[in-house]
C-alpha atoms as a PDB file:
ATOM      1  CA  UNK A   1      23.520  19.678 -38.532  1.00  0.00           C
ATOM      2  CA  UNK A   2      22.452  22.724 -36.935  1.00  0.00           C
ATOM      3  CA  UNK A   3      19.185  22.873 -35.087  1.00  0.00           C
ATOM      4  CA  UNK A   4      17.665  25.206 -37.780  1.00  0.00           C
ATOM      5  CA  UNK A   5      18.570  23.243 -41.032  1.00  0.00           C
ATOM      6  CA  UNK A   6      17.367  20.864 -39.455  1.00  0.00           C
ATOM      7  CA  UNK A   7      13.476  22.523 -39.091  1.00  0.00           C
ATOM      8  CA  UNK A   8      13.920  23.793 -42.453  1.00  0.00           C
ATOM      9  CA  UNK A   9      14.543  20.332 -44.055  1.00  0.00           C
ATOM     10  CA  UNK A  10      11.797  18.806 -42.009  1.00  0.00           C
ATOM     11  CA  UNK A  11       9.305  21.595 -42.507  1.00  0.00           C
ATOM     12  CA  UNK A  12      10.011  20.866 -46.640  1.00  0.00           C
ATOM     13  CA  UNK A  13       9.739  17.369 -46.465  1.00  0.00           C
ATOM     14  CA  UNK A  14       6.581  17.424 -45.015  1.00  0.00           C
ATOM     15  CA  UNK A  15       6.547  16.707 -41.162  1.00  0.00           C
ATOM     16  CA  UNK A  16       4.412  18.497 -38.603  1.00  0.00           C
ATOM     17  CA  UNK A  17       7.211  18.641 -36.126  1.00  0.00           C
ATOM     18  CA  UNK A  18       9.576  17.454 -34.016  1.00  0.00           C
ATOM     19  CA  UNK A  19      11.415  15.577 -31.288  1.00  0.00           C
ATOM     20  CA  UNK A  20      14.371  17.651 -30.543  1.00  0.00           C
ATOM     21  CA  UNK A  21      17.587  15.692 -29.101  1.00  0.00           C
ATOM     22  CA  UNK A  22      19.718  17.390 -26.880  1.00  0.00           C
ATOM     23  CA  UNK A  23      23.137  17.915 -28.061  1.00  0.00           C
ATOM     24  CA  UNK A  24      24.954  20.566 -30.047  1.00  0.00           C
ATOM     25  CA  UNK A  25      22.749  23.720 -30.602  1.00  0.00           C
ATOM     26  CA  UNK A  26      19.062  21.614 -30.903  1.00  0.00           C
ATOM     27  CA  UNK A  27      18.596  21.590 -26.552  1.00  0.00           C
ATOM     28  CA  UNK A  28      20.101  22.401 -23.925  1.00  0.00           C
ATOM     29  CA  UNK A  29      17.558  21.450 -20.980  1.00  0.00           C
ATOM     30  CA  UNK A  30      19.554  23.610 -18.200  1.00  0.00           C
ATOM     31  CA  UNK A  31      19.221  26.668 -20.381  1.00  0.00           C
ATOM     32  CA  UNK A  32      15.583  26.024 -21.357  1.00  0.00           C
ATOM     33  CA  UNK A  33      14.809  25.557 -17.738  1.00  0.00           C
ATOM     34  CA  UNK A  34      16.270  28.769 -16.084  1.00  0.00           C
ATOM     35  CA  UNK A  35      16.513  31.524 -19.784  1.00  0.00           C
ATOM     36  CA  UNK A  36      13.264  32.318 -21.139  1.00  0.00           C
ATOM     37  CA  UNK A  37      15.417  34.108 -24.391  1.00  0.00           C
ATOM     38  CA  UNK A  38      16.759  30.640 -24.858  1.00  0.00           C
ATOM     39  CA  UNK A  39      13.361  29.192 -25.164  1.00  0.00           C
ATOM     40  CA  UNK A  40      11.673  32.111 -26.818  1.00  0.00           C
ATOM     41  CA  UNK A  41      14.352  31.823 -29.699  1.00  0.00           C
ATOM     42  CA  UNK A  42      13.852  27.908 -30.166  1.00  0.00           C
ATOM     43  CA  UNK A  43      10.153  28.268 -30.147  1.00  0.00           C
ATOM     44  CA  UNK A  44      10.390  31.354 -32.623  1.00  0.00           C
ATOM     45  CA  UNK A  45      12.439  28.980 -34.742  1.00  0.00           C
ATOM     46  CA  UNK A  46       9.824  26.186 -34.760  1.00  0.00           C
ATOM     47  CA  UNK A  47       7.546  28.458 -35.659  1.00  0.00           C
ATOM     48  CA  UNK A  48       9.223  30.079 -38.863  1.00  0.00           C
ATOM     49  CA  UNK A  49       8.555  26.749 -39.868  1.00  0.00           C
ATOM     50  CA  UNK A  50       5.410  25.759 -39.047  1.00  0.00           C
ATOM     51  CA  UNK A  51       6.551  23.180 -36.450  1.00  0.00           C
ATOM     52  CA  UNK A  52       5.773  21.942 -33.164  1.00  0.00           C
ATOM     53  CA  UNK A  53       7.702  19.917 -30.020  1.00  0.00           C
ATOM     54  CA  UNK A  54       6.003  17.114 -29.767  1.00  0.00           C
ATOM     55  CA  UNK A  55       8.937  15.820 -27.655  1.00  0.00           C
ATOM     56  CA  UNK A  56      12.370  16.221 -26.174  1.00  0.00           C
ATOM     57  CA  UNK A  57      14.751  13.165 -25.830  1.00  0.00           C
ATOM     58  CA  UNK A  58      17.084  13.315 -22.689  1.00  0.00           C
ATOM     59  CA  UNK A  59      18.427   9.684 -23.356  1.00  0.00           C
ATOM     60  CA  UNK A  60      21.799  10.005 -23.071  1.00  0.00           C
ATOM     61  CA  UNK A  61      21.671  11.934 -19.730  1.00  0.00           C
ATOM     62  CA  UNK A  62      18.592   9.060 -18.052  1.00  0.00           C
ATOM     63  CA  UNK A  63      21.386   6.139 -19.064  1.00  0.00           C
ATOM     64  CA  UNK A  64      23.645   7.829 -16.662  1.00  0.00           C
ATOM     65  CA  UNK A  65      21.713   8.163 -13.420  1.00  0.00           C
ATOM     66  CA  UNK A  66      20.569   4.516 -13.564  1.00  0.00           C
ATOM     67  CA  UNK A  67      23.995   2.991 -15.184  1.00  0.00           C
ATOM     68  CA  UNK A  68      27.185   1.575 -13.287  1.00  0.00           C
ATOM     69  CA  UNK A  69      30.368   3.563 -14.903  1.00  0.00           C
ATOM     70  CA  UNK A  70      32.170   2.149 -17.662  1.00  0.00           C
ATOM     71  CA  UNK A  71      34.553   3.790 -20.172  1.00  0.00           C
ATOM     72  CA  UNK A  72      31.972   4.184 -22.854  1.00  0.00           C
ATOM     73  CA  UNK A  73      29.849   6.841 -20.739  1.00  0.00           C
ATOM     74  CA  UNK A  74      32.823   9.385 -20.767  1.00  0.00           C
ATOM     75  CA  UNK A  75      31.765   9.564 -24.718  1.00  0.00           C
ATOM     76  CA  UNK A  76      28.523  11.212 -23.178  1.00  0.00           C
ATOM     77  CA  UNK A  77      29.757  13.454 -20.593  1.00  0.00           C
ATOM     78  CA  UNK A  78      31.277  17.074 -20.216  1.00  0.00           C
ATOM     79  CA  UNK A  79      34.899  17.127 -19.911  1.00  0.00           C
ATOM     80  CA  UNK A  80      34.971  18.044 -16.117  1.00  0.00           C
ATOM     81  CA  UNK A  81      32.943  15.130 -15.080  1.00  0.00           C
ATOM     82  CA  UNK A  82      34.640  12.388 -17.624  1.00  0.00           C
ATOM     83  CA  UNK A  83      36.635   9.443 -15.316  1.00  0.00           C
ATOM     84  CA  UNK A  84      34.548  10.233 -12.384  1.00  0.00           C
ATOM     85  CA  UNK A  85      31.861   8.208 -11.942  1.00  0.00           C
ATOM     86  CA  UNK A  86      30.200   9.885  -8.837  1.00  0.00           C
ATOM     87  CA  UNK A  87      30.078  13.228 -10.690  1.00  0.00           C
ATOM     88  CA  UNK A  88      28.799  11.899 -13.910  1.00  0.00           C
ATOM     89  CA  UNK A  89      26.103  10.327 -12.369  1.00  0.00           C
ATOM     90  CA  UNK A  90      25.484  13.986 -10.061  1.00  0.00           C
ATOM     91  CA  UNK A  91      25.727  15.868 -14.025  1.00  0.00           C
ATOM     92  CA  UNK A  92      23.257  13.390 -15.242  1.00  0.00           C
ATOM     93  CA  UNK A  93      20.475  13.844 -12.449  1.00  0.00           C
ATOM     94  CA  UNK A  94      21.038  17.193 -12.162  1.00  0.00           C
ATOM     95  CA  UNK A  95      20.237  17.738 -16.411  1.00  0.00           C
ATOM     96  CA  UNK A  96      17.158  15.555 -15.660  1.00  0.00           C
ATOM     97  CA  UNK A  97      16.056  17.339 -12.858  1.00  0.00           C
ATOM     98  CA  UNK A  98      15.928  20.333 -14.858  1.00  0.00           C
ATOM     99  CA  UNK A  99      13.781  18.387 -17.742  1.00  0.00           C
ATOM    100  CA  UNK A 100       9.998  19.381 -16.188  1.00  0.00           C
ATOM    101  CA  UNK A 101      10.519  22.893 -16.032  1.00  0.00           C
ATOM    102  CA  UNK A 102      12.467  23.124 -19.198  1.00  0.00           C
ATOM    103  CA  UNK A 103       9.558  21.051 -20.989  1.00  0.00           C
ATOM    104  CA  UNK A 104       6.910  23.277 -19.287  1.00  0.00           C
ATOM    105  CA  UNK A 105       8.660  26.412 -20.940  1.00  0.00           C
ATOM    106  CA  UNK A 106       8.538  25.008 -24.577  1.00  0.00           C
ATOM    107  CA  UNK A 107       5.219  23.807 -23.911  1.00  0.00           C
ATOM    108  CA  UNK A 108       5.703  20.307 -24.398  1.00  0.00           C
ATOM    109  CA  UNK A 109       4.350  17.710 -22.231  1.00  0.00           C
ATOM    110  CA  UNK A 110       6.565  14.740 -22.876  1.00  0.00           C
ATOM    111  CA  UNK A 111      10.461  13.182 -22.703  1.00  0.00           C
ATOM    112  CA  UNK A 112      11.602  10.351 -24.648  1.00  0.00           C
ATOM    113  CA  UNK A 113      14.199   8.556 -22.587  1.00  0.00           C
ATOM    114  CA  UNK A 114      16.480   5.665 -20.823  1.00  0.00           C
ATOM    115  CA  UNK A 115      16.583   5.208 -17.042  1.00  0.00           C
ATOM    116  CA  UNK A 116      19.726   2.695 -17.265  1.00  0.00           C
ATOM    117  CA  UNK A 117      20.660  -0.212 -15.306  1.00  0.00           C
ATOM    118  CA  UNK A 118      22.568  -1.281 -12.864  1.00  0.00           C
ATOM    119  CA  UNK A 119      22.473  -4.949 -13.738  1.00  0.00           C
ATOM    120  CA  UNK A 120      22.469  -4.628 -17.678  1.00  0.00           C
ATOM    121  CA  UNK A 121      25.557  -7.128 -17.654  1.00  0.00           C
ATOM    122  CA  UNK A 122      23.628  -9.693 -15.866  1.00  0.00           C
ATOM    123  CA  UNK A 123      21.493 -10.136 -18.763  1.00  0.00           C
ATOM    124  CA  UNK A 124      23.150 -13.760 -19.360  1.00  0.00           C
ATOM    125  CA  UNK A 125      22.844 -16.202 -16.161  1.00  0.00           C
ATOM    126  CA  UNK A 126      26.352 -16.944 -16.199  1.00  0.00           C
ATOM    127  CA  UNK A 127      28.024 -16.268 -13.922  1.00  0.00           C
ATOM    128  CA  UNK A 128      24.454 -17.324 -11.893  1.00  0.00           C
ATOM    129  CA  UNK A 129      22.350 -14.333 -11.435  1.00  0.00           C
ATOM    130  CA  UNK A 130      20.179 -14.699  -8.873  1.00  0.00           C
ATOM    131  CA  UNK A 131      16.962 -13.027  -8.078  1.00  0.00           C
ATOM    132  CA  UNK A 132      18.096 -11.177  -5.147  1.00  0.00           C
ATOM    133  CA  UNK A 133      20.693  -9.252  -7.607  1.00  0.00           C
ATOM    134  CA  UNK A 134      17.901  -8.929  -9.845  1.00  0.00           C
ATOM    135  CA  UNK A 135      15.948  -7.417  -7.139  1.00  0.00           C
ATOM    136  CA  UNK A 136      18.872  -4.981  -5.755  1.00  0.00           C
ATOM    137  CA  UNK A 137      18.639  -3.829  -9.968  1.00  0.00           C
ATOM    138  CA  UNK A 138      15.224  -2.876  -9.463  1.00  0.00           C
ATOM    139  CA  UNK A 139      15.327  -1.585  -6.318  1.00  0.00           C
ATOM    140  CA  UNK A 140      18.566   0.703  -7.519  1.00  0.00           C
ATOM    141  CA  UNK A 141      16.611   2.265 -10.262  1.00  0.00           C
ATOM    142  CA  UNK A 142      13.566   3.186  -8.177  1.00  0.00           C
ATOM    143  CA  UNK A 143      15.781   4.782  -5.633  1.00  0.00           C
ATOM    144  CA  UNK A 144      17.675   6.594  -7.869  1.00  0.00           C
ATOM    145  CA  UNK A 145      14.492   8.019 -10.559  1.00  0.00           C
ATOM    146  CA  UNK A 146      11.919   8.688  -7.790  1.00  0.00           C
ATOM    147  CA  UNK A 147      13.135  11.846  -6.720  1.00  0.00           C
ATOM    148  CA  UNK A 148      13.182  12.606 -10.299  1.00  0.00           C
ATOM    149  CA  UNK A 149       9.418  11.078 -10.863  1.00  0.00           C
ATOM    150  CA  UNK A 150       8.424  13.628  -8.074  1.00  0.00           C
ATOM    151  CA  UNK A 151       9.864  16.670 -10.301  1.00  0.00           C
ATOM    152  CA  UNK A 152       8.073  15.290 -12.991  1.00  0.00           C
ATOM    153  CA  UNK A 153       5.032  14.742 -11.458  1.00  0.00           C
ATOM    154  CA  UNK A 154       4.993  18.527  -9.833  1.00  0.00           C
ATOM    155  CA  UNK A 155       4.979  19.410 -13.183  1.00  0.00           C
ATOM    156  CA  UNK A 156       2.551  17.604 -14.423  1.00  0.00           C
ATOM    157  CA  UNK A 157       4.997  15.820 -17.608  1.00  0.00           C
ATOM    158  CA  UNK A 158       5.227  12.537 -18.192  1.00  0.00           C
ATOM    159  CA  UNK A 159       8.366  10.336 -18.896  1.00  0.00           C
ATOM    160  CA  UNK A 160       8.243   7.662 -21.624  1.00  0.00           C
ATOM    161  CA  UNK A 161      11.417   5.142 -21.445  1.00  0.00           C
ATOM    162  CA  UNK A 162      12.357   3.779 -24.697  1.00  0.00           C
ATOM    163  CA  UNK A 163      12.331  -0.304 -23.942  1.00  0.00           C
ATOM    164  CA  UNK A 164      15.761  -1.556 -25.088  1.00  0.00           C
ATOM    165  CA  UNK A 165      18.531  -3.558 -24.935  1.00  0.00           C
ATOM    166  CA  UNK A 166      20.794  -2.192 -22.355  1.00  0.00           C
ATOM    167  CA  UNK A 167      17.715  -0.643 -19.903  1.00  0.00           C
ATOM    168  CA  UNK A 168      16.628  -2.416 -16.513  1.00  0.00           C
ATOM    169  CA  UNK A 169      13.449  -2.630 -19.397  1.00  0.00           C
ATOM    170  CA  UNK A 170      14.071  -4.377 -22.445  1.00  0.00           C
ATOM    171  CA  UNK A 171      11.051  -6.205 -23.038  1.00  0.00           C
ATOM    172  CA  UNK A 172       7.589  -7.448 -22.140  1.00  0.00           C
ATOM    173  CA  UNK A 173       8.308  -9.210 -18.665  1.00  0.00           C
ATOM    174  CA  UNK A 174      10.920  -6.582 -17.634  1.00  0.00           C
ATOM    175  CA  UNK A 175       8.501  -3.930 -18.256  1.00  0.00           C
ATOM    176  CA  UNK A 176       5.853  -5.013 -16.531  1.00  0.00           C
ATOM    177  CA  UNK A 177       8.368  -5.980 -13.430  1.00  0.00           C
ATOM    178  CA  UNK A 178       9.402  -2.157 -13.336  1.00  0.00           C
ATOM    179  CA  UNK A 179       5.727  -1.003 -13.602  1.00  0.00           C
ATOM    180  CA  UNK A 180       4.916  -2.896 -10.450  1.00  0.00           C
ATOM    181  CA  UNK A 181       8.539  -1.522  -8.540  1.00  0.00           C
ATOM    182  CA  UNK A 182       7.646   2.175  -9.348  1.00  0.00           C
ATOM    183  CA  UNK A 183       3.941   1.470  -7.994  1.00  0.00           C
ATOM    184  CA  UNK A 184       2.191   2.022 -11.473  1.00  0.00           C
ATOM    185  CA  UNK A 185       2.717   5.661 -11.293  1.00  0.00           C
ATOM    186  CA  UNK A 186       0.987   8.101 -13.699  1.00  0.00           C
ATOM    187  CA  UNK A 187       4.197  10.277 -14.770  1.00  0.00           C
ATOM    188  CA  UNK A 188       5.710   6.914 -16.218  1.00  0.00           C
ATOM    189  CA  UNK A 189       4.800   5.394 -19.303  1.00  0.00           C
ATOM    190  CA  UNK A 190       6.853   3.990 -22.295  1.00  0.00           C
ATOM    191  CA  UNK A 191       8.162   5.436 -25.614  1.00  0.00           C
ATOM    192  CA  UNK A 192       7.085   2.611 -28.182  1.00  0.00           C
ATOM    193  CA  UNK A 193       9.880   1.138 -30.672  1.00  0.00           C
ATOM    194  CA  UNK A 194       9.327  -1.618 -32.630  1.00  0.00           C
ATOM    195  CA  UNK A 195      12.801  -1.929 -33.608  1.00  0.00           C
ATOM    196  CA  UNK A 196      13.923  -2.640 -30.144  1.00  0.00           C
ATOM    197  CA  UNK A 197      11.413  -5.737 -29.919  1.00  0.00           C
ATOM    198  CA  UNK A 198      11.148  -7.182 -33.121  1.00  0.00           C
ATOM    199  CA  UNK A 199      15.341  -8.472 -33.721  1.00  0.00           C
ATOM    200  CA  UNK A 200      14.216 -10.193 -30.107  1.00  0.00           C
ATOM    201  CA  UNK A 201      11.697 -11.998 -31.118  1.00  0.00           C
ATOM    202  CA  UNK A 202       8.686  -9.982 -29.994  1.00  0.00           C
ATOM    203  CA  UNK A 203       5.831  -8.869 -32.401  1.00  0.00           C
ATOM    204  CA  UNK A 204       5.498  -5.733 -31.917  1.00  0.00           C
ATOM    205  CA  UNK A 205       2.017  -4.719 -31.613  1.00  0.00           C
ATOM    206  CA  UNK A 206       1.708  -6.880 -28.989  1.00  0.00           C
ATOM    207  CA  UNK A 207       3.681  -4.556 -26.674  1.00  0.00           C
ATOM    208  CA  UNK A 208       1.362  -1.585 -27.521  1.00  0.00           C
ATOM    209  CA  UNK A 209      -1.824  -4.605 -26.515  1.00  0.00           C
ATOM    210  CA  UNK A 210      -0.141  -5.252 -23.578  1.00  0.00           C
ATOM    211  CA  UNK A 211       0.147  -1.705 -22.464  1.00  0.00           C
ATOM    212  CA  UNK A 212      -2.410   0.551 -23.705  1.00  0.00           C
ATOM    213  CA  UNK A 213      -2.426   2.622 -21.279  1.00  0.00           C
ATOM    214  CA  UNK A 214       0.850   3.439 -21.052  1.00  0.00           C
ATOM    215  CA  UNK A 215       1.867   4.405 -24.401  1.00  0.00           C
ATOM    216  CA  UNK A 216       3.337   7.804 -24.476  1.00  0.00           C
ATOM    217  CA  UNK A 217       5.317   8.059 -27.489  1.00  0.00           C
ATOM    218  CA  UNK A 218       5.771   6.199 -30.334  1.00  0.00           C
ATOM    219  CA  UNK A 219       8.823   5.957 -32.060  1.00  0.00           C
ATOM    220  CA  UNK A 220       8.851   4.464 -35.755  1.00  0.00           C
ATOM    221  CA  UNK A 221      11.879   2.636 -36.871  1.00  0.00           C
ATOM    222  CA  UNK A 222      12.368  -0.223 -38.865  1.00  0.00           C
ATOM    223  CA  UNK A 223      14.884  -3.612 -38.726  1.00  0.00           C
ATOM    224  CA  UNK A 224      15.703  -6.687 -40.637  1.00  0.00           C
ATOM    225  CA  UNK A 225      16.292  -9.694 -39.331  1.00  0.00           C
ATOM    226  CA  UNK A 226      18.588 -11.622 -41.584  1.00  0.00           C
ATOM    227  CA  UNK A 227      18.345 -15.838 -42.048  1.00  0.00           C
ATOM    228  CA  UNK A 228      21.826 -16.564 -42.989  1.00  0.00           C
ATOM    229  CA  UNK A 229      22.561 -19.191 -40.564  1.00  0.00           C
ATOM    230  CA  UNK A 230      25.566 -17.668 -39.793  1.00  0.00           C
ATOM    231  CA  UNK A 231      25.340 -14.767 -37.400  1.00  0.00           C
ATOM    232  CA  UNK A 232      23.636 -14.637 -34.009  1.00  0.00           C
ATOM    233  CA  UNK A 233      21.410 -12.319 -32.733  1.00  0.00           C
ATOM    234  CA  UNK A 234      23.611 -10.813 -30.182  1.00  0.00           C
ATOM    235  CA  UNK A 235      25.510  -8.901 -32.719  1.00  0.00           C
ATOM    236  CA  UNK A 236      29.044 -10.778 -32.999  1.00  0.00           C
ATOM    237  CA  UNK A 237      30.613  -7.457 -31.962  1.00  0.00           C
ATOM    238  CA  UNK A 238      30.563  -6.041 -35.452  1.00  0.00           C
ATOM    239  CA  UNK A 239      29.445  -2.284 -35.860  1.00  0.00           C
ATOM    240  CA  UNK A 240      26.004  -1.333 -36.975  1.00  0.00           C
ATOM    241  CA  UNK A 241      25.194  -1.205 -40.881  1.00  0.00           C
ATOM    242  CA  UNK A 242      28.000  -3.846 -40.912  1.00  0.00           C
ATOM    243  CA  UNK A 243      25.858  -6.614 -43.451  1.00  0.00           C
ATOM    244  CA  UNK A 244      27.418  -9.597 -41.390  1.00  0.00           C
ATOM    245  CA  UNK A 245      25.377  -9.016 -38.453  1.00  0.00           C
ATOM    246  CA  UNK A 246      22.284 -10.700 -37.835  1.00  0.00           C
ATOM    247  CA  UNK A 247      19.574  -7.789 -37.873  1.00  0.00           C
ATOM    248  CA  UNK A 248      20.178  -4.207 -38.814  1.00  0.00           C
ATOM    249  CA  UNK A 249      18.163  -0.838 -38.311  1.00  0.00           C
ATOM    250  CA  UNK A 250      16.877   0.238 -41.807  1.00  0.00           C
ATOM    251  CA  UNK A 251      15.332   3.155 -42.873  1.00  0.00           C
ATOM    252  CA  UNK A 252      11.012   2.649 -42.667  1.00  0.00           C
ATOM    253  CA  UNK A 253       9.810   0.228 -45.478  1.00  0.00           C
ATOM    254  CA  UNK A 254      12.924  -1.470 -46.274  1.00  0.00           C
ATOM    255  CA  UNK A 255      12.846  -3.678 -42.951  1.00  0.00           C
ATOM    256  CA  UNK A 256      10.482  -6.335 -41.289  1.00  0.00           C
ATOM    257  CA  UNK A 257       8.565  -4.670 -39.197  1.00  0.00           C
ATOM    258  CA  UNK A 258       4.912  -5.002 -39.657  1.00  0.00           C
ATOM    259  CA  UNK A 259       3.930  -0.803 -39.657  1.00  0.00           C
ATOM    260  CA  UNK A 260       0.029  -2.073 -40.514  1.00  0.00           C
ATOM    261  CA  UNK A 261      -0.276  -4.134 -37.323  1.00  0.00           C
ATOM    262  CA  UNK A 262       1.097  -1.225 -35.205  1.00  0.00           C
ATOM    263  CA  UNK A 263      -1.003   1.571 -36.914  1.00  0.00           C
ATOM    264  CA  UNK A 264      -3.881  -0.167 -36.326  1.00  0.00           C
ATOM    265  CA  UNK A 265      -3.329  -0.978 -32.880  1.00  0.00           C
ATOM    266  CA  UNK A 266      -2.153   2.248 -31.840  1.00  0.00           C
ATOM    267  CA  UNK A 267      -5.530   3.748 -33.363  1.00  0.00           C
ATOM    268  CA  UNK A 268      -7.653   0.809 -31.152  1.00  0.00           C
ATOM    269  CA  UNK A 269      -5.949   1.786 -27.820  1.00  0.00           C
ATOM    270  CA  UNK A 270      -7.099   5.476 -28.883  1.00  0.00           C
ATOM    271  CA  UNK A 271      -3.274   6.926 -28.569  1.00  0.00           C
ATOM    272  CA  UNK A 272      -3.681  10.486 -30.215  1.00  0.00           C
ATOM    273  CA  UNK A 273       0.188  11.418 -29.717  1.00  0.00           C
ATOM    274  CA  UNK A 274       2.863  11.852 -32.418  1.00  0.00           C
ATOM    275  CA  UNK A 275       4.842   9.253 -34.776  1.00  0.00           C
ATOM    276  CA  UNK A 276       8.085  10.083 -34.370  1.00  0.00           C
ATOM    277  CA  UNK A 277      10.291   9.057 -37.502  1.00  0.00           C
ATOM    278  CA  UNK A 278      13.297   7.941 -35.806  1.00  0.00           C
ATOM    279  CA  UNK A 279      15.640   6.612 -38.527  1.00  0.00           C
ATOM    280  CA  UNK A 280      19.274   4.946 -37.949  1.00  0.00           C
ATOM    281  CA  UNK A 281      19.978   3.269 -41.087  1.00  0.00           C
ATOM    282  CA  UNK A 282      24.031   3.253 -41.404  1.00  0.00           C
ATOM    283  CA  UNK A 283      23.628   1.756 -45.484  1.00  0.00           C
ATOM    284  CA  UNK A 284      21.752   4.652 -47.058  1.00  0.00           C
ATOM    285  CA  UNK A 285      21.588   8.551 -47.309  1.00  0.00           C
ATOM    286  CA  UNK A 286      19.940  10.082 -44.318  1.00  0.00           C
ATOM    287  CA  UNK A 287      18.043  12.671 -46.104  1.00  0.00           C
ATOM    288  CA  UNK A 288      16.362  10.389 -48.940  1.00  0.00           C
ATOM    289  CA  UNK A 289      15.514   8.411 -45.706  1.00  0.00           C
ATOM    290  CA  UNK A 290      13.427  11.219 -43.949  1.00  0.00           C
ATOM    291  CA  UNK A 291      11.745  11.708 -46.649  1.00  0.00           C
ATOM    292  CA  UNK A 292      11.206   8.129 -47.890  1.00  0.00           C
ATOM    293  CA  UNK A 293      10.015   7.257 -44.654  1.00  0.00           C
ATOM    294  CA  UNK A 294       7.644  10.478 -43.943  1.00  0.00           C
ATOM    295  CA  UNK A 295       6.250   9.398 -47.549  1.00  0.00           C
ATOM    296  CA  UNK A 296       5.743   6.078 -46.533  1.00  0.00           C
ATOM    297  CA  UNK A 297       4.030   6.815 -43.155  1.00  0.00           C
ATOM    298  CA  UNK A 298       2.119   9.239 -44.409  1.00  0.00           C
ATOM    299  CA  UNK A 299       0.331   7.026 -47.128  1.00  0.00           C
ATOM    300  CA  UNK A 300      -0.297   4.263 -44.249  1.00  0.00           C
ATOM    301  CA  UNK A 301      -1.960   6.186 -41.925  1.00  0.00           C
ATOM    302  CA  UNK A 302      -5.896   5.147 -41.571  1.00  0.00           C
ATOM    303  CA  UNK A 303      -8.306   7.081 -39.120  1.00  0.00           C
ATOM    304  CA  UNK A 304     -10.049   4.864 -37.106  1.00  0.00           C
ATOM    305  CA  UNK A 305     -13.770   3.553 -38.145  1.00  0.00           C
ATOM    306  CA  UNK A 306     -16.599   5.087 -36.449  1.00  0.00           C
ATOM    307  CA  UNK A 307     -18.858   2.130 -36.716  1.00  0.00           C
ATOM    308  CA  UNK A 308     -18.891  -1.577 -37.121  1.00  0.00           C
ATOM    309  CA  UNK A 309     -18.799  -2.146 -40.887  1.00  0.00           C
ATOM    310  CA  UNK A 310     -21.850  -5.135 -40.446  1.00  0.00           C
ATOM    311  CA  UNK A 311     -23.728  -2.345 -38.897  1.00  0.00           C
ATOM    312  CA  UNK A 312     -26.651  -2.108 -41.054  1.00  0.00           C
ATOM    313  CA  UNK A 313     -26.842  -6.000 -41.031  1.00  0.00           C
ATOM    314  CA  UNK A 314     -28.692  -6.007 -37.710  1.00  0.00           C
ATOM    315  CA  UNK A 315     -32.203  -5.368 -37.183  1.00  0.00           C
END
């Protein structure tokens, strides 16, 4: 869908703006880094109707630097650079390079992302994995991304990784692990999505509890986790929407995820940045889904009290 249906849809159905994806004509980070015309005519776009960037997403091009090739990445890629696993990985930190300066000229202060892994397929301990490969995985990623961190930090934008399946971060432990290898630093945080965590086994909320300080995003999507006794968790290599699996996205509402436990934590921790409606539910129309879920959010959102409600109890 072109990049201005899509602002007109959104602007109708209610939301205040968006994170734009790049791919097709929505973003081209290159472009919005170096063309000022480019950026002037997005932001002129956004603003016919009444909509901001709260975010860009660079995903596709952060699994890339940190990855080892395999076939699937060519799906990704520019033709010139597809079988060549070298130059892929060159495209993809070269596109990410260009992401402070590109977010600077939109006026955005954020990227929703991946950062890979170079030991993704280690995951299971058999063959043994042993901590030293572990280690090497860590070491990889920090190696690779702090040049990139540096960009990021001259520009003063900060990078939120999605944690999920297939990163060097996919959960609590492996979070905090890559907090401590890339010293803590300020430019890196964490794009929150409880449908990464939930199908796992994690609640949650307790991610954002864990990390307060380093939420810098929040996706909302929603999953459901079915009980059939069947089908395993690790997805029986059947395609998404497919009703055999185990767990499922599903469009806001219509899933497990506790949206009442996150709200409220999100407004304890004092986060002030956007929910981002991310919605990937293969079983039902995308467009009544926007909507539904914008509705839905919308009527669950609660400030945050200004005062202890036994207040005027005490003396």
């Amino acid at each position: 869908m072109p990049f201005e249906e899509v602002c007109r849809k959104a602007s109708q159905m209610g939301y205040e703006g968006l994170e734009i994806g790049c791919g097709g004509d929505h973003m081209d980070v290159v472009r919005a880094a170096t063309d000022k015309n480019y950026v002037q005519q997005k932001l002129e776009i956004l603003d016919k109707y009444h909509l901001k960037c709260w975010a860009v997403s660079t995903h596709i091009a952060g699994q890339i630097v940190g990855d080892e090739y395999d076939l699937r990445h060519n799906n990704f890629v520019p033709d010139k650079v597809k079988g060549k696993p070298a130059e892929m990985r060159a495209w993809a930190i070269d596109q990410m390079m260009h992401v402070p300066q590109a977010l600077k000229n939109l006026g955005c202060t954020v990227t929703t992302s991946f950062v890979g892994s170079p030991i993704w397929n280690f995951w299971y301990s058999f063959p043994q994995t042993t901590e030293a490969m572990v280690e090497d995985g860590f070491a990889r990623i920090k190696q690779l991304w702090t040049p990139i961190f540096d960009e990021f930090d001259r520009f003063n934008i900060k990078f939120a990784l999605e944690v999920h399946p297939s990163e060097i971060a996919y959960d609590i432990y492996t979070s905090q692990k890559l907090l401590k290898v890339l010293d803590n630093r300020p430019t890196f945080g964490f794009n929150f999505d409880p449908s990464h965590l939930l199908w796992q086994g994690i609640k949650p909320h307790i991610f954002i509890r864990t990390f307060p300080e380093k939420i810098y995003h929040v996706h909302l999507k929603d999953v459901y986790v079915a009980n059939d006794d069947i089908s395993g968790i690790l997805g029986s290599h059947l395609p998404f929407g497919d009703p055999r699996r185990r767990w499922n996205f599903r469009s806001i509402g219509r899933g497990m995820v506790n949206f009442e436990d996150i709200l409220r934590e999100l407004n304890f921790i004092g986060y002030e940045g956007p929910l981002s409606i991310e919605w990937e539910d293969s079983g039902m129309e995308r467009e009544q889904g926007a909507k539904e879920s914008f509705d839905y959010i919308n009527r669950m959102r609660i400030k945050p009290s200004d005062f202890a409600f036994d207040a005027a109890l005490k003396n």
